[in-house]
PDB file of N, CA and C in Angstrom:
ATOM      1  N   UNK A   1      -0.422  47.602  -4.395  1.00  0.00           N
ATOM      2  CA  UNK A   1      -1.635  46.808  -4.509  1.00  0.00           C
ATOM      3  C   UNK A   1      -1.514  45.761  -5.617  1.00  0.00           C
ATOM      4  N   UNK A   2      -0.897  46.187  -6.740  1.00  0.00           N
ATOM      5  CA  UNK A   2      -0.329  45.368  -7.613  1.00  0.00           C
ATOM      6  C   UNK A   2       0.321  44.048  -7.297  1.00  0.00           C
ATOM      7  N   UNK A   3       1.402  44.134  -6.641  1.00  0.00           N
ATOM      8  CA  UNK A   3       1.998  43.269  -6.269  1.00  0.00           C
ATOM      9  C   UNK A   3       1.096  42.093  -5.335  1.00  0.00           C
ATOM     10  N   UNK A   4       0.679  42.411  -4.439  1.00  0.00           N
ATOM     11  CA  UNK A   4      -0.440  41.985  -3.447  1.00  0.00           C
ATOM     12  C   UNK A   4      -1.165  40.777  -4.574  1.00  0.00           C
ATOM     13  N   UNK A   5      -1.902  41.510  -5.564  1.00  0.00           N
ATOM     14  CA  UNK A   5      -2.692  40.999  -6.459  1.00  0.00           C
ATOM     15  C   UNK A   5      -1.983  39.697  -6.982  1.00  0.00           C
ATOM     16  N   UNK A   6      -0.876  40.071  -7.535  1.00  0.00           N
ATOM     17  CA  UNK A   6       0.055  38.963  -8.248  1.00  0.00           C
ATOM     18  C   UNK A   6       0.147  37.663  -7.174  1.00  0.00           C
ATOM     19  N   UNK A   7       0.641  38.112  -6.134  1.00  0.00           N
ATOM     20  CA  UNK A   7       0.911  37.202  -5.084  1.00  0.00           C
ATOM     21  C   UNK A   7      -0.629  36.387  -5.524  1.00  0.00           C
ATOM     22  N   UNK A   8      -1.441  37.137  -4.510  1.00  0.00           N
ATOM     23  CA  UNK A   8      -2.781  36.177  -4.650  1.00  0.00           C
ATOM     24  C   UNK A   8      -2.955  35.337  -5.400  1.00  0.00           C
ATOM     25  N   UNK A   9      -3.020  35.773  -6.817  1.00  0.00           N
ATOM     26  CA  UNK A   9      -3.268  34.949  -7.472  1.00  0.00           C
ATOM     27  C   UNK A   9      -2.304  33.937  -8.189  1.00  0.00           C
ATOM     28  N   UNK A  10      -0.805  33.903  -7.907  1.00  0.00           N
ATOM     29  CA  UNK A  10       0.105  32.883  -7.920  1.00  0.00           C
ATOM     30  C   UNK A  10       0.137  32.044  -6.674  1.00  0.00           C
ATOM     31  N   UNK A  11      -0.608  32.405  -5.259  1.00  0.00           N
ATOM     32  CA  UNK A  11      -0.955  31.605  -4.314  1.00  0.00           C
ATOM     33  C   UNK A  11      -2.203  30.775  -5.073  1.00  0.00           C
ATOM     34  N   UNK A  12      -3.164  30.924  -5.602  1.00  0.00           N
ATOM     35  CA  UNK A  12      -4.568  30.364  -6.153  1.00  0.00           C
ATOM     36  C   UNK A  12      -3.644  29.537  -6.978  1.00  0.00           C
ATOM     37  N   UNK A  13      -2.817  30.055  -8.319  1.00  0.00           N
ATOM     38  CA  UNK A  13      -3.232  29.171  -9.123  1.00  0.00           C
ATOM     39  C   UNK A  13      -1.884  27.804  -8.732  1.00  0.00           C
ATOM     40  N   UNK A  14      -1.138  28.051  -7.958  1.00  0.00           N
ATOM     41  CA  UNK A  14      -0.483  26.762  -7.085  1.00  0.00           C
ATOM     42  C   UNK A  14      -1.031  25.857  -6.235  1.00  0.00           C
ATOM     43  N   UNK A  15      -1.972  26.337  -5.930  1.00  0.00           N
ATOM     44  CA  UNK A  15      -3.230  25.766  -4.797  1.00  0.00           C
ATOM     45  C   UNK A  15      -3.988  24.958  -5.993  1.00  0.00           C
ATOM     46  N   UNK A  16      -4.057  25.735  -7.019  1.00  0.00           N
ATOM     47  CA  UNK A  16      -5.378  24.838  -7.530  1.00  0.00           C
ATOM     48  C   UNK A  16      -4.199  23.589  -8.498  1.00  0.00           C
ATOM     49  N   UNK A  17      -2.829  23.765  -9.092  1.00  0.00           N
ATOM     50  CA  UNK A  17      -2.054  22.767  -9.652  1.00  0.00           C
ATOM     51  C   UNK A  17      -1.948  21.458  -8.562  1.00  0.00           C
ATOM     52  N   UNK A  18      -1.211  21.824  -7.095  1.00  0.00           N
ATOM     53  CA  UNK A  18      -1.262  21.187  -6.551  1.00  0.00           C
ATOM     54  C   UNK A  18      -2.529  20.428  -6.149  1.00  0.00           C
ATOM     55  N   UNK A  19      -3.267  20.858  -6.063  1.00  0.00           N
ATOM     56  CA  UNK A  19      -4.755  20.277  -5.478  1.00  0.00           C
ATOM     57  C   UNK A  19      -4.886  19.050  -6.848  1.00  0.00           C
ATOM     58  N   UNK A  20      -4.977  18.995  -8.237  1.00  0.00           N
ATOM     59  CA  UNK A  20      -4.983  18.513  -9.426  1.00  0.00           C
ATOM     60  C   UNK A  20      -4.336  17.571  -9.469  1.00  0.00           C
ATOM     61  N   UNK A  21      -2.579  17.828  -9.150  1.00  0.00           N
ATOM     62  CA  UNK A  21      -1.545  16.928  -8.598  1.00  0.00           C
ATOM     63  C   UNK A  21      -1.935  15.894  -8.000  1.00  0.00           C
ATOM     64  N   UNK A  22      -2.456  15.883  -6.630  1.00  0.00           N
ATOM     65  CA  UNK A  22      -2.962  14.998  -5.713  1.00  0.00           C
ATOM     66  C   UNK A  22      -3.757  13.870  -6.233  1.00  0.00           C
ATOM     67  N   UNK A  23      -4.924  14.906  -7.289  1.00  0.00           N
ATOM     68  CA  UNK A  23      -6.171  13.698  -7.789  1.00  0.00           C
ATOM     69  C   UNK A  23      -5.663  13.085  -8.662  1.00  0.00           C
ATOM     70  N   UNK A  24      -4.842  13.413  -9.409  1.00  0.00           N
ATOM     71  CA  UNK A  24      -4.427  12.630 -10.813  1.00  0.00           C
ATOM     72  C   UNK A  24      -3.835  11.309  -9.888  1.00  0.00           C
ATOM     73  N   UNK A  25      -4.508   9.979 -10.976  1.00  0.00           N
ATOM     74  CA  UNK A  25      -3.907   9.023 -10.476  1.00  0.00           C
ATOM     75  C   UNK A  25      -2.296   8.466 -11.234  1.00  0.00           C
ATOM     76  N   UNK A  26      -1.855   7.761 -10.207  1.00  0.00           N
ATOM     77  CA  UNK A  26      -0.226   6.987 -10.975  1.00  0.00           C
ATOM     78  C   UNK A  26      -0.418   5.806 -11.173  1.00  0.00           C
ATOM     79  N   UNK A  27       0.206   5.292 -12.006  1.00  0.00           N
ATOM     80  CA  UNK A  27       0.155   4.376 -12.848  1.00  0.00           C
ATOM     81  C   UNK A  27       0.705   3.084 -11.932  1.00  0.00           C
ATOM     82  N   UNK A  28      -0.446   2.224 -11.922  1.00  0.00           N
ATOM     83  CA  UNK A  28      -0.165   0.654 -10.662  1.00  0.00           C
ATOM     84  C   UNK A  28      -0.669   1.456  -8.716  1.00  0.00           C
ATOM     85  N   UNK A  29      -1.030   2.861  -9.240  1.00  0.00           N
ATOM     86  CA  UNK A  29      -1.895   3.126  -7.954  1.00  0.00           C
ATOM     87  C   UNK A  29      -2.389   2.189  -7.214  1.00  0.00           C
ATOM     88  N   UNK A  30      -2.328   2.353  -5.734  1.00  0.00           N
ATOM     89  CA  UNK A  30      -3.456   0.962  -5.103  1.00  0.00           C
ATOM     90  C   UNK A  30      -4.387   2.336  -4.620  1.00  0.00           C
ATOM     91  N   UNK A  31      -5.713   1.253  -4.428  1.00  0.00           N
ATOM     92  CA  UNK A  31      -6.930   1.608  -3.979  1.00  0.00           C
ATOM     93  C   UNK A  31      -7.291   1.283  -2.222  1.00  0.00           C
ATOM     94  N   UNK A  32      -6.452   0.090  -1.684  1.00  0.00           N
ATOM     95  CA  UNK A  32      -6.480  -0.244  -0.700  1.00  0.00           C
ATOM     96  C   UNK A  32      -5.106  -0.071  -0.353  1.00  0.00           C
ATOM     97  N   UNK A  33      -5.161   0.007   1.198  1.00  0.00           N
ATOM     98  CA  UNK A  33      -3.530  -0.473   2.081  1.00  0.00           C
ATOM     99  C   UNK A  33      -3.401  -2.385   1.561  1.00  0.00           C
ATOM    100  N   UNK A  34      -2.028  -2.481   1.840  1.00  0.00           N
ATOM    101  CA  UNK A  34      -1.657  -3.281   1.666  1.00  0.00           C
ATOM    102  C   UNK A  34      -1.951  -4.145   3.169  1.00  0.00           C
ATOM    103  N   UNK A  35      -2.325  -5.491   2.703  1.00  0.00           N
ATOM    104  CA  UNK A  35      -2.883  -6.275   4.263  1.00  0.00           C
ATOM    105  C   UNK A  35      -1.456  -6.925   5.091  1.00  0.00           C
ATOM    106  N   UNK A  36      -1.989  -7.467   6.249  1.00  0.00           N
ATOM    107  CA  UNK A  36      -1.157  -8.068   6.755  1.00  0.00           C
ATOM    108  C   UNK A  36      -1.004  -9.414   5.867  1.00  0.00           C
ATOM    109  N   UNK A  37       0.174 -10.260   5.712  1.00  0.00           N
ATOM    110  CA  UNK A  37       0.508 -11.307   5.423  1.00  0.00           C
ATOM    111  C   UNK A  37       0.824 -10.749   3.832  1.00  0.00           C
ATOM    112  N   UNK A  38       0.288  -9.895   3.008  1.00  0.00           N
ATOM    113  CA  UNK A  38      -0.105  -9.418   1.506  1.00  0.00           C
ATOM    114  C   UNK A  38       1.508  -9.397   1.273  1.00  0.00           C
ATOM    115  N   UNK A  39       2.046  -9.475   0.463  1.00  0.00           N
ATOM    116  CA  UNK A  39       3.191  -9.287  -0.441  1.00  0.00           C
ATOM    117  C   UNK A  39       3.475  -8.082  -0.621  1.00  0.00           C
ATOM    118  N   UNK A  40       4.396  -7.313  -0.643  1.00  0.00           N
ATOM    119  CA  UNK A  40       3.879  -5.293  -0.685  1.00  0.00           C
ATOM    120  C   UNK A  40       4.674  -5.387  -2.088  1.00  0.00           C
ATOM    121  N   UNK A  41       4.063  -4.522  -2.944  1.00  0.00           N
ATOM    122  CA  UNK A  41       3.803  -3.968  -4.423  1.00  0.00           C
ATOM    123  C   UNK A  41       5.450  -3.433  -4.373  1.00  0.00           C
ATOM    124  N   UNK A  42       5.903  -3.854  -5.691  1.00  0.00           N
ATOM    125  CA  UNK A  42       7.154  -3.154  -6.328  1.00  0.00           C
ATOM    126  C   UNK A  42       7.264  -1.682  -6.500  1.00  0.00           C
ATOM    127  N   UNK A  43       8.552  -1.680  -5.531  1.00  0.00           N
ATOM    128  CA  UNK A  43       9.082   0.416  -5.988  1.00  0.00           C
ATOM    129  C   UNK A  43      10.139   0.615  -5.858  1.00  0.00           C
ATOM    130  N   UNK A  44      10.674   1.594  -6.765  1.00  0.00           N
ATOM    131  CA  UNK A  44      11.831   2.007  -6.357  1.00  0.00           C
ATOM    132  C   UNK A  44      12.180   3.196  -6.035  1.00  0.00           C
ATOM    133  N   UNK A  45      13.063   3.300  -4.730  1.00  0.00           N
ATOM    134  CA  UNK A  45      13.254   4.457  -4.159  1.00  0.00           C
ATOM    135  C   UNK A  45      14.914   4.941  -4.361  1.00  0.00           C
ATOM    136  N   UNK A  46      14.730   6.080  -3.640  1.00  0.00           N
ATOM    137  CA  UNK A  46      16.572   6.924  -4.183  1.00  0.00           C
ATOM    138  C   UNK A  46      17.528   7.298  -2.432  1.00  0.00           C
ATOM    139  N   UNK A  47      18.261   6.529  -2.247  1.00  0.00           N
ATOM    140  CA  UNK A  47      19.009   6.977  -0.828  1.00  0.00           C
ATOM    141  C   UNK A  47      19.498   7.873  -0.713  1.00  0.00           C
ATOM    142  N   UNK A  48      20.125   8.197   0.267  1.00  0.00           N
ATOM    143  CA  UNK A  48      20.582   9.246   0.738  1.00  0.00           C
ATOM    144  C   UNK A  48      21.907   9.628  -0.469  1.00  0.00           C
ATOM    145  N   UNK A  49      22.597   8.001  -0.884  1.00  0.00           N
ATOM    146  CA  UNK A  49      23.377   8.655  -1.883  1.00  0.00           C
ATOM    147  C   UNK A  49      23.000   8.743  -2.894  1.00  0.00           C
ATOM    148  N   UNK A  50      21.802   8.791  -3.492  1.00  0.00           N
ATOM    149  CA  UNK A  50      21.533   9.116  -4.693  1.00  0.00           C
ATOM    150  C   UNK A  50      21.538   7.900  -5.388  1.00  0.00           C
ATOM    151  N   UNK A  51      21.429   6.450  -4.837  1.00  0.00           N
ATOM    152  CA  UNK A  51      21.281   5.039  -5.654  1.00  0.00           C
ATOM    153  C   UNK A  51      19.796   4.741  -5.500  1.00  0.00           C
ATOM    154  N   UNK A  52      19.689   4.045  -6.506  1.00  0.00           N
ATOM    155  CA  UNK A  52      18.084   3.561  -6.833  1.00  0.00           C
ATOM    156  C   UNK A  52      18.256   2.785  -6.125  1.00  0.00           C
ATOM    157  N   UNK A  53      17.044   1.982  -5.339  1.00  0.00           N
ATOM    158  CA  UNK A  53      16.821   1.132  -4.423  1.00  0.00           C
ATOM    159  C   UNK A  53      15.598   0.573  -4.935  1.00  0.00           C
ATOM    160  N   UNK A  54      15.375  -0.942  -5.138  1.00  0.00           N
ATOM    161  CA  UNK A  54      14.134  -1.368  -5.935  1.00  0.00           C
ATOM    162  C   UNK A  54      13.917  -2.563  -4.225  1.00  0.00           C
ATOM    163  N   UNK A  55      12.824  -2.680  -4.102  1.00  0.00           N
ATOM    164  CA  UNK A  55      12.584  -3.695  -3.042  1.00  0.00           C
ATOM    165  C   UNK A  55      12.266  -4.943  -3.488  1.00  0.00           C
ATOM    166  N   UNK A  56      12.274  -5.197  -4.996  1.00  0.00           N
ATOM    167  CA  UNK A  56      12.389  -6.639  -5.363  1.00  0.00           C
ATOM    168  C   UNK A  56      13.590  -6.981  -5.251  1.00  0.00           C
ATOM    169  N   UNK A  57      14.558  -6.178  -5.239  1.00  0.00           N
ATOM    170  CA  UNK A  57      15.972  -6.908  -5.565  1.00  0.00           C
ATOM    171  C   UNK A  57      16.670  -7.108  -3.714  1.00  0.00           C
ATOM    172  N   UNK A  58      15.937  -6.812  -2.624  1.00  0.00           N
ATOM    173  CA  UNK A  58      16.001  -7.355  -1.173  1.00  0.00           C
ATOM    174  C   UNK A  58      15.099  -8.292  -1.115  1.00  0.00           C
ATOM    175  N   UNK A  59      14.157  -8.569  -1.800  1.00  0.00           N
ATOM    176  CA  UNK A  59      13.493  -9.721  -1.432  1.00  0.00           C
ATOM    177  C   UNK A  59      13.743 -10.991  -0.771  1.00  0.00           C
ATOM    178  N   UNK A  60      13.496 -11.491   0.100  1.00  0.00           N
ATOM    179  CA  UNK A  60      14.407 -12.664   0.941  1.00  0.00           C
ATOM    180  C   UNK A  60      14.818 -12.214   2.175  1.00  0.00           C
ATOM    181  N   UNK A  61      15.143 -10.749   2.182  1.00  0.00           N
ATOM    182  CA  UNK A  61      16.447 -10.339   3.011  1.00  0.00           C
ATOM    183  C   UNK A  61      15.568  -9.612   4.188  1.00  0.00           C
ATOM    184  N   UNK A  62      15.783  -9.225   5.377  1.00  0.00           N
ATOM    185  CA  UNK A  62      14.887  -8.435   6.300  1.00  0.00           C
ATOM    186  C   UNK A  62      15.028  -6.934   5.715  1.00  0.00           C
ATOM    187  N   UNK A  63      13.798  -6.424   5.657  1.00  0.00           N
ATOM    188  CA  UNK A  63      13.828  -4.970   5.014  1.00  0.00           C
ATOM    189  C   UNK A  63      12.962  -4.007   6.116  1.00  0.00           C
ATOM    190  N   UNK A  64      13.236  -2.727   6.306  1.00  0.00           N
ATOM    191  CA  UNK A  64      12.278  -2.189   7.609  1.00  0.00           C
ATOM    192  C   UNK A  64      12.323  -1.040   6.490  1.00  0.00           C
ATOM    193  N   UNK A  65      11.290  -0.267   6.588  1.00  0.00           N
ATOM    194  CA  UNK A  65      10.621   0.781   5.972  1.00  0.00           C
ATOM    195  C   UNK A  65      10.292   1.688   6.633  1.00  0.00           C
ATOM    196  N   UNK A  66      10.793   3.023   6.805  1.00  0.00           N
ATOM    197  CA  UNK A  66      10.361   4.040   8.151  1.00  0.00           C
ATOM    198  C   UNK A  66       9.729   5.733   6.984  1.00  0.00           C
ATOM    199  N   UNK A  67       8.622   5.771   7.164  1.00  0.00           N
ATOM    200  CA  UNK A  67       8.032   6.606   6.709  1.00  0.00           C
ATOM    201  C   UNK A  67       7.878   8.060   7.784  1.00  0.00           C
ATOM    202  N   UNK A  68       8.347   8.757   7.520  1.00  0.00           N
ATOM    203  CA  UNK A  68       8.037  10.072   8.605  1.00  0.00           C
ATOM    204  C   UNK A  68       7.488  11.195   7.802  1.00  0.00           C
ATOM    205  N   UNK A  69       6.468  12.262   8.208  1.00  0.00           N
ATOM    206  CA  UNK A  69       6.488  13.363   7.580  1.00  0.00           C
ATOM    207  C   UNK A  69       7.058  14.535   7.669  1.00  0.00           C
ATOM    208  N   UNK A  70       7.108  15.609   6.908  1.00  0.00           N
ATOM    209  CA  UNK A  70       8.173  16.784   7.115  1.00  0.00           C
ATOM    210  C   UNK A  70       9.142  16.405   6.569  1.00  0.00           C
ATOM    211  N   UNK A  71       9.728  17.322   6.863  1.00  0.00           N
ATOM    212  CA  UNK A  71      11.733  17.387   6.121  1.00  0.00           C
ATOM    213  C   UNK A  71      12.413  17.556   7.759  1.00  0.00           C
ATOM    214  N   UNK A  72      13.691  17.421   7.653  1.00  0.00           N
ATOM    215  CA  UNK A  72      13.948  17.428   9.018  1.00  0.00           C
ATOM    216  C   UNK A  72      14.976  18.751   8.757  1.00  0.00           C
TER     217      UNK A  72
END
């Protein structure tokens, strides 16, 4: 029953970090989607090999962006 208990409440208090996680805002957050024609906001992301990828430094160049959810 012990154990049971522990669980529970390391399920709660991950539920409630993550939930906290979510609301906290990041720093240059947007409030809106980005529009059609709009310029899209500076980021940098990490590839498959492990290189930083900044989308100012393609600027000019054709860039496609594929967002999926899950892990595969």
């Amino acid at each position: 029953m012990k154990v049971l208990s522990a669980l529970f409440q390391t399920i709660v208090l991950l539920s409630a970090a993550m939930s906290a996680n979510l609301h906290t805002p990041i720093h240059g957050e947007r409030n809106a989607p980005v529009a059609v024609g709009e310029v899209a906001p500076d980021f940098t992301l990490e590839d498959q090999n492990h290189n930083q990828l900044t989308l100012s430094n393609a600027r000019g160049t054709p860039v496609v962006l594929v967002f999926y959810r899950g892990y595969w």
